[in-house]
Protein backbone atom coordinates (compact mmCIF):
# COMPACT_ATOMS: atom_id res chain seq x y z
CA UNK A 1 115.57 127.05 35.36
CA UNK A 2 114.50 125.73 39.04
CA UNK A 3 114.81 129.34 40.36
CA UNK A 4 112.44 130.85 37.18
CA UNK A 5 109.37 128.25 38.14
CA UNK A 6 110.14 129.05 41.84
CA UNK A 7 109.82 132.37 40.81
CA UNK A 8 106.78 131.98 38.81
CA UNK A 9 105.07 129.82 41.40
CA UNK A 10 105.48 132.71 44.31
CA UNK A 11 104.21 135.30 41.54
CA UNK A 12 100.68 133.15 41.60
CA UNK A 13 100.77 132.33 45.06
CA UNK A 14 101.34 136.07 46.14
CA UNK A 15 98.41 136.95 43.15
CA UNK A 16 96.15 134.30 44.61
CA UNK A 17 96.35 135.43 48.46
CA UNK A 18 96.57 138.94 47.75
CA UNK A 19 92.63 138.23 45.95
CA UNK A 20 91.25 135.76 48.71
CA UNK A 21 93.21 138.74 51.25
CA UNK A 22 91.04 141.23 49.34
CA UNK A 23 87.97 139.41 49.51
CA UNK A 24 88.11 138.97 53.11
CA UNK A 25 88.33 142.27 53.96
CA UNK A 26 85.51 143.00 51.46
CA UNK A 27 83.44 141.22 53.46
CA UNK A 28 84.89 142.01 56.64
CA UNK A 29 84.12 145.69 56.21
CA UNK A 30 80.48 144.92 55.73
CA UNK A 31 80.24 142.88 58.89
CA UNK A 32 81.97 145.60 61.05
CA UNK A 33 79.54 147.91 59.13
CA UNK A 34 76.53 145.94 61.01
CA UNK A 35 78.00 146.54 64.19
CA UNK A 36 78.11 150.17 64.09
CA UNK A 37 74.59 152.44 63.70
CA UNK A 38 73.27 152.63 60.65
CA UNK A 39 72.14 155.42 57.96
CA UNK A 40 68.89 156.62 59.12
CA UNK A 41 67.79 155.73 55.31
CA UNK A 42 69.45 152.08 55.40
CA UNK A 43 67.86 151.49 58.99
CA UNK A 44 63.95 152.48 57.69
CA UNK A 45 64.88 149.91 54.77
CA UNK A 46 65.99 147.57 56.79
CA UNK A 47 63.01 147.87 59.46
CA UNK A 48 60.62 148.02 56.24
CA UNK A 49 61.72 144.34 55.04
CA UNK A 50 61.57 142.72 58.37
CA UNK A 51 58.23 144.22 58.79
CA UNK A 52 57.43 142.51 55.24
CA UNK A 53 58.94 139.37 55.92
CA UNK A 54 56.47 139.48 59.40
CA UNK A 55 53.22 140.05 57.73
CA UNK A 56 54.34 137.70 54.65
CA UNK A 57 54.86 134.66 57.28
CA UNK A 58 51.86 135.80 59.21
CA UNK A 59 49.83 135.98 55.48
CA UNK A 60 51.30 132.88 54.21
CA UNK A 61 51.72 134.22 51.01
CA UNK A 62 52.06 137.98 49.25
CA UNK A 63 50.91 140.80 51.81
CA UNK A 64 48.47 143.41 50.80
CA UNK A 65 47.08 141.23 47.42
CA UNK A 66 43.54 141.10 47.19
CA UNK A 67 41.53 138.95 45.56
CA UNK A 68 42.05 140.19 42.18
CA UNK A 69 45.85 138.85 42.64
CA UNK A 70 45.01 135.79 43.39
CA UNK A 71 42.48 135.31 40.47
CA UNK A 72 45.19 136.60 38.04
CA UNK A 73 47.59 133.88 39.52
CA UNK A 74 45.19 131.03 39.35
CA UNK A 75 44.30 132.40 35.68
CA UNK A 76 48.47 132.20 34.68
CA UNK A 77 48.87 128.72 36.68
CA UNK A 78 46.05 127.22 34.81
CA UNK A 79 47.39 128.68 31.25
CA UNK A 80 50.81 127.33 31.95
CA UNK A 81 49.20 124.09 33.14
CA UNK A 82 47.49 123.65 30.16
CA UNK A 83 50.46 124.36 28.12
CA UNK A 84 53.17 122.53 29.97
CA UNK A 85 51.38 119.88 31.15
CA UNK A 86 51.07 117.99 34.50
CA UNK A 87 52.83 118.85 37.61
CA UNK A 88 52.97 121.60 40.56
CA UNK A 89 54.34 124.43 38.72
CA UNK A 90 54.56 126.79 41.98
CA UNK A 91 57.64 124.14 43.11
CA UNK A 92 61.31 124.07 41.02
CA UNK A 93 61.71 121.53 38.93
CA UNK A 94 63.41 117.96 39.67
CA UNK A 95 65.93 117.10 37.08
CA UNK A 96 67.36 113.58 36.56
CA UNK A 97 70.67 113.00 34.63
CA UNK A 98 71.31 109.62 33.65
């Protein structure tokens, strides 16, 4: 009886380490993956999104929209104002449990 639960527990041990094992080297593969040079492809992806990420700090906001974007998102904020009420609907919401 004592030897069938020891048995049992080592069976879910040895399934539990053998996924957090797998895991692990999941993610370890991806990390050595950085270290090594990239796909030509991956790297012009990459270089594109920091480039993005540049100009959208530098912008403040979406890069490339002109003013008819920012009409159009003025026009939807009001609408959903109007609809849902008061409050900065650019910001997530603050929920209270009691």
């Amino acid at each position: 009886m004592i030897l069938r639960q020891i048995l049992r527990l080592s069976s879910l041990f040895h399934s539990a380490v053998s996924v957090h094992l797998r895991r692990n080297i999941g993610l370890s593969a991806i990390v050595f993956n950085k270290a090594k040079e990239l796909d030509p492809v991956q790297k012009l992806f990459l270089d594109k999104i920091r480039e993005y990420n540049t100009k959208s700090k530098q912008a403040g906001g979406p890069v490339d929209a002109g003013p008819d974007f920012q009409k159009d998102m003025n026009e939807s904020l009001a609408r959903l104002q109007r609809a849902y009420g008061e409050g900065d609907l650019t910001k997530f919401p603050d929920f209270k449990f009691e």
